[in-house]
N, C-alpha and C. Protein backbone atom coordinates (compact mmCIF):
# COMPACT_ATOMS: atom_id res chain seq x y z
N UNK A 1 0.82 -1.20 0.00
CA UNK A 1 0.00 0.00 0.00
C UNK A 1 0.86 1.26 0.00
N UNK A 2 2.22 1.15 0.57
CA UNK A 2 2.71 2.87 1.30
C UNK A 2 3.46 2.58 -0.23
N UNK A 3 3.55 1.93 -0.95
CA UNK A 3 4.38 1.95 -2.97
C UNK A 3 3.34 2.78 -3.38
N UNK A 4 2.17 2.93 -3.47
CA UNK A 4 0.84 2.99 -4.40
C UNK A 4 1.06 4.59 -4.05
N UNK A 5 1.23 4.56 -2.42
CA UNK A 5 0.81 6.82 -2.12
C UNK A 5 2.11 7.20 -3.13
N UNK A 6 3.01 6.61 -3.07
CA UNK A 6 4.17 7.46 -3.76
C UNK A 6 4.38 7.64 -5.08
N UNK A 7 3.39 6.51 -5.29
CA UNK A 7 2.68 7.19 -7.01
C UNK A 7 1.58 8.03 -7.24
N UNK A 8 0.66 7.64 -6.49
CA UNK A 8 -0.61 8.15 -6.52
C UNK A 8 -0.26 9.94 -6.16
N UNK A 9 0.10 10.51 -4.97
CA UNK A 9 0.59 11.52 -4.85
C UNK A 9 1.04 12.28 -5.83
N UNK A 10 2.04 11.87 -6.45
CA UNK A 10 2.79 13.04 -7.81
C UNK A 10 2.33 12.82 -8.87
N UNK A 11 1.38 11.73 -9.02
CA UNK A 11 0.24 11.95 -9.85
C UNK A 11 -0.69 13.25 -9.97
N UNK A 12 -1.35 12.95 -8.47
CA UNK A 12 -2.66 14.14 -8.32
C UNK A 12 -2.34 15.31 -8.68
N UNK A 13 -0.83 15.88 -8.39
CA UNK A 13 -0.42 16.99 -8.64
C UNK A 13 -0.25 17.43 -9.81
N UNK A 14 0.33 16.26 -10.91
CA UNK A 14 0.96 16.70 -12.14
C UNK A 14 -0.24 16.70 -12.35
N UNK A 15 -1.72 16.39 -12.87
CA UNK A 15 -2.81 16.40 -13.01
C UNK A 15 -3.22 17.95 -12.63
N UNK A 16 -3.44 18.21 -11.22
CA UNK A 16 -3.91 19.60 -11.42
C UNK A 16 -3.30 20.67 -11.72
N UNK A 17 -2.05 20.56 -12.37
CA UNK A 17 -1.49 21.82 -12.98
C UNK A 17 -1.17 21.61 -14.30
N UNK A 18 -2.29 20.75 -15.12
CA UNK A 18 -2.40 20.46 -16.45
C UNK A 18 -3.89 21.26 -16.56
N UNK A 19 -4.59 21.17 -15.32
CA UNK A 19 -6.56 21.76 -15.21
C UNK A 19 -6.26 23.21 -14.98
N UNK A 20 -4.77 23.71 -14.87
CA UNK A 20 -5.11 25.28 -14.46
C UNK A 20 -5.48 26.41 -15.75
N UNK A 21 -6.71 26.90 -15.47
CA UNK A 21 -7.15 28.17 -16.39
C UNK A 21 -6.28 28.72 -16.99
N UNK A 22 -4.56 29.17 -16.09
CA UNK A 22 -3.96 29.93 -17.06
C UNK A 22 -3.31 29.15 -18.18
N UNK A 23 -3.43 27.54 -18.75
CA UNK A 23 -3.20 27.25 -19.68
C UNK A 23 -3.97 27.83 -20.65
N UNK A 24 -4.86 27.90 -20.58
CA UNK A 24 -5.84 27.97 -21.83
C UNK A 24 -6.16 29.44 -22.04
N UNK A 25 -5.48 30.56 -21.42
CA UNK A 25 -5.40 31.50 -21.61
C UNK A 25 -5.26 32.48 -23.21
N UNK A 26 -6.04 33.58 -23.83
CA UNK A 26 -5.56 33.86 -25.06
C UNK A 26 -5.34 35.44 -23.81
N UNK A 27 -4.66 35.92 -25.25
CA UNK A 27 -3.68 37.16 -24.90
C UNK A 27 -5.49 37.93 -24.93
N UNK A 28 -5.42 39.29 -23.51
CA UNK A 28 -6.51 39.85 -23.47
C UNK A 28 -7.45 40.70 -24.91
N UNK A 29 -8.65 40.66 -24.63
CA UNK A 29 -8.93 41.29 -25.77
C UNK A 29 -10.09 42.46 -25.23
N UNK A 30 -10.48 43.51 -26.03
CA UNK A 30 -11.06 45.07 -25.74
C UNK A 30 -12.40 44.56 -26.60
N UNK A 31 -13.16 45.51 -25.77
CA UNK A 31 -15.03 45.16 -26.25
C UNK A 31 -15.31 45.63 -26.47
N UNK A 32 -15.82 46.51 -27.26
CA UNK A 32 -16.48 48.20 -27.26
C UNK A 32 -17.87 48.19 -26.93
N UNK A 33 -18.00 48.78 -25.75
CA UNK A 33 -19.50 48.85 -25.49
C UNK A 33 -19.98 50.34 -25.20
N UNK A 34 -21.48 50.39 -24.99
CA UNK A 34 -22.00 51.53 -25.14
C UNK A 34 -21.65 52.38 -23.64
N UNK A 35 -20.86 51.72 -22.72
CA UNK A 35 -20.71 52.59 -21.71
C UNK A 35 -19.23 52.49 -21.38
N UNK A 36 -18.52 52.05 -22.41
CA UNK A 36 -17.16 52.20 -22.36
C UNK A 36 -16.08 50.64 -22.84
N UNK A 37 -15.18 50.80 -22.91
CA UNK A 37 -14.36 49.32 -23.18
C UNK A 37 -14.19 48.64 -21.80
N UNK A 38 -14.51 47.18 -22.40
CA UNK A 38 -14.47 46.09 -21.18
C UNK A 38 -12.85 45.32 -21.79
N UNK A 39 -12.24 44.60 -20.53
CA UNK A 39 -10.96 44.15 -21.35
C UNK A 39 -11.13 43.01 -20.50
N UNK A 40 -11.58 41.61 -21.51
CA UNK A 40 -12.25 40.41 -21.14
C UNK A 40 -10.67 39.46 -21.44
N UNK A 41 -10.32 38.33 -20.33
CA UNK A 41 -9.99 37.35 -20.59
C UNK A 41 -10.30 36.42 -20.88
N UNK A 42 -10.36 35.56 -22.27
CA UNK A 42 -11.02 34.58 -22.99
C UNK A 42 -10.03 33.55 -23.12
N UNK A 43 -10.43 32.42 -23.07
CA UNK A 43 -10.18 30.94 -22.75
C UNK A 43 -10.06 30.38 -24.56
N UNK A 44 -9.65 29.35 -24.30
CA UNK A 44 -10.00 28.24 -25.49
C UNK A 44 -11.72 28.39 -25.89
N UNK A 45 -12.05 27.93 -27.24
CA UNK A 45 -12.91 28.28 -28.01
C UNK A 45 -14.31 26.98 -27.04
N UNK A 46 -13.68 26.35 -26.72
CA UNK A 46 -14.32 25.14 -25.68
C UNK A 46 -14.68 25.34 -24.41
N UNK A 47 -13.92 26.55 -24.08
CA UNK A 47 -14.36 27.03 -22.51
C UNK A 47 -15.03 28.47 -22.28
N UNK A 48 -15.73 28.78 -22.79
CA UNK A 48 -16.24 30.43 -22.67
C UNK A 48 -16.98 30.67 -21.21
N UNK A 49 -17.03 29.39 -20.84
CA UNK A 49 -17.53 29.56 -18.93
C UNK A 49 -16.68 30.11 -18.28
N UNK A 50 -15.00 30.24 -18.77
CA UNK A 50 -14.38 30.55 -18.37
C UNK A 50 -14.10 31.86 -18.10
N UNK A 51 -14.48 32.35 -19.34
CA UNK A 51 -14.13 33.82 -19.72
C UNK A 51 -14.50 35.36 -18.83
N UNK A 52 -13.86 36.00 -18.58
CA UNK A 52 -14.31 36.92 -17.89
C UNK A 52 -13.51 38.24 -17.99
N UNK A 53 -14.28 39.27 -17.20
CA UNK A 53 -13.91 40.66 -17.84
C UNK A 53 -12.47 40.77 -16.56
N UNK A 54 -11.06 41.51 -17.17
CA UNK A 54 -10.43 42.11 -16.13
C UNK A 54 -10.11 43.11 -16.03
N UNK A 55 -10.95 44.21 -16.83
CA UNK A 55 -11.14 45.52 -16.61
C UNK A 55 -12.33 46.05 -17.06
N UNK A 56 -13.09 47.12 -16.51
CA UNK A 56 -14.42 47.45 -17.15
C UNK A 56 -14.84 49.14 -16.62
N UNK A 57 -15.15 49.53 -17.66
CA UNK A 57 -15.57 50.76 -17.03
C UNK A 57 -16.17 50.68 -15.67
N UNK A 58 -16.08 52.49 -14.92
CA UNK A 58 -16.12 52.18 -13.30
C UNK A 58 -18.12 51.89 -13.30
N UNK A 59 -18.60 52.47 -14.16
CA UNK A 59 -20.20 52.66 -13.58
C UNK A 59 -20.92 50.87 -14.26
N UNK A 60 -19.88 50.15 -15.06
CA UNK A 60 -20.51 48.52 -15.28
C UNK A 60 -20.40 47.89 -13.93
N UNK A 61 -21.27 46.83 -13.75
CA UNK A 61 -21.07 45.87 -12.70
C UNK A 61 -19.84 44.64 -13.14
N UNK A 62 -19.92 43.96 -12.03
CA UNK A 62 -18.94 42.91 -12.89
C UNK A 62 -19.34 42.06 -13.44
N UNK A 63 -20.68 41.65 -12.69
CA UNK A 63 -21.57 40.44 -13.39
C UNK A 63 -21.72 40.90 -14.99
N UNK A 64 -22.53 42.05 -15.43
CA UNK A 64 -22.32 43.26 -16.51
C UNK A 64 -21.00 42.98 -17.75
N UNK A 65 -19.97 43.21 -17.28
CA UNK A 65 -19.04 42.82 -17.72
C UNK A 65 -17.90 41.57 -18.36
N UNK A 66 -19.05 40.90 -17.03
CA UNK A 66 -18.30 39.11 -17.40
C UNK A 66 -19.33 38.80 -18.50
N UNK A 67 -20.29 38.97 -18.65
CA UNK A 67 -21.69 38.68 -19.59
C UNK A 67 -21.17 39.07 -20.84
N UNK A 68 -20.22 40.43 -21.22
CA UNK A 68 -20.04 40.81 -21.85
C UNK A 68 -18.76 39.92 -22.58
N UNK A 69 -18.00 39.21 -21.67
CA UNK A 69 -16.82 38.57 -21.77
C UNK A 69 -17.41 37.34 -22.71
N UNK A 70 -18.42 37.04 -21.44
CA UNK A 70 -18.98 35.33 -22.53
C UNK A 70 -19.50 35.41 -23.63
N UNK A 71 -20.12 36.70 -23.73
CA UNK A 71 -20.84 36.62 -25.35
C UNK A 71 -19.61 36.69 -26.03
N UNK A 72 -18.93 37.44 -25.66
CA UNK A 72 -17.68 37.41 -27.17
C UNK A 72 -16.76 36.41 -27.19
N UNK A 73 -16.33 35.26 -25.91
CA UNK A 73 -16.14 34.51 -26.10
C UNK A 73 -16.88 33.29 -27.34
N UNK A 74 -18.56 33.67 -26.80
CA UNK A 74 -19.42 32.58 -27.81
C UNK A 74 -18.97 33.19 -29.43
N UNK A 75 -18.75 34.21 -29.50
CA UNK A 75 -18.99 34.95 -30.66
C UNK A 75 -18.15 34.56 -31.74
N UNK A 76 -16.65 33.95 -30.78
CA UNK A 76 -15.57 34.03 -31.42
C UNK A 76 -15.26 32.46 -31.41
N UNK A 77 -16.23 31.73 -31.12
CA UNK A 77 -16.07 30.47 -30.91
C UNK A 77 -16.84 29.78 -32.36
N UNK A 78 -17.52 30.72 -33.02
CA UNK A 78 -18.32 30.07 -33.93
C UNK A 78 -17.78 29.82 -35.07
């Protein structure tokens, strides 16, 4: 059994730093919206759940902004 943790262990790890978001990262991109530019981080064309705003005008919300992220994620996925 104590052979199996010493695989199993550096397994789990190399595994979750193959699942981290900033792999699938694209270089940021600008939105033009009617109350100013949002600057959304977008994922692989497969993950737009991912996507989200990391800058946004001050009077958008963030929820506002991430919405804005996923549509153009979907947009650019098609």
């Amino acid at each position: 059994m104590s052979k199996i943790k010493y695989l199993v262990i550096p397994l789990a790890f190399g595994v979750s730093g193959c699942l981290s978001a900033v792999n699938y990262e694209t270089a940021p991109v600008v939105v033009s919206t009617a109350q100013g530019p949002v600057t959304c981080q977008l994922y692989t064309r497969e993950q737009v759940t991912w996507d989200r705003s990391i800058g946004r005008p001050e009077e958008m919300s963030v929820q506002v902004a991430d919405a804005v992220c996923v549509n153009e994620g979907l947009k650019r996925s098609r």
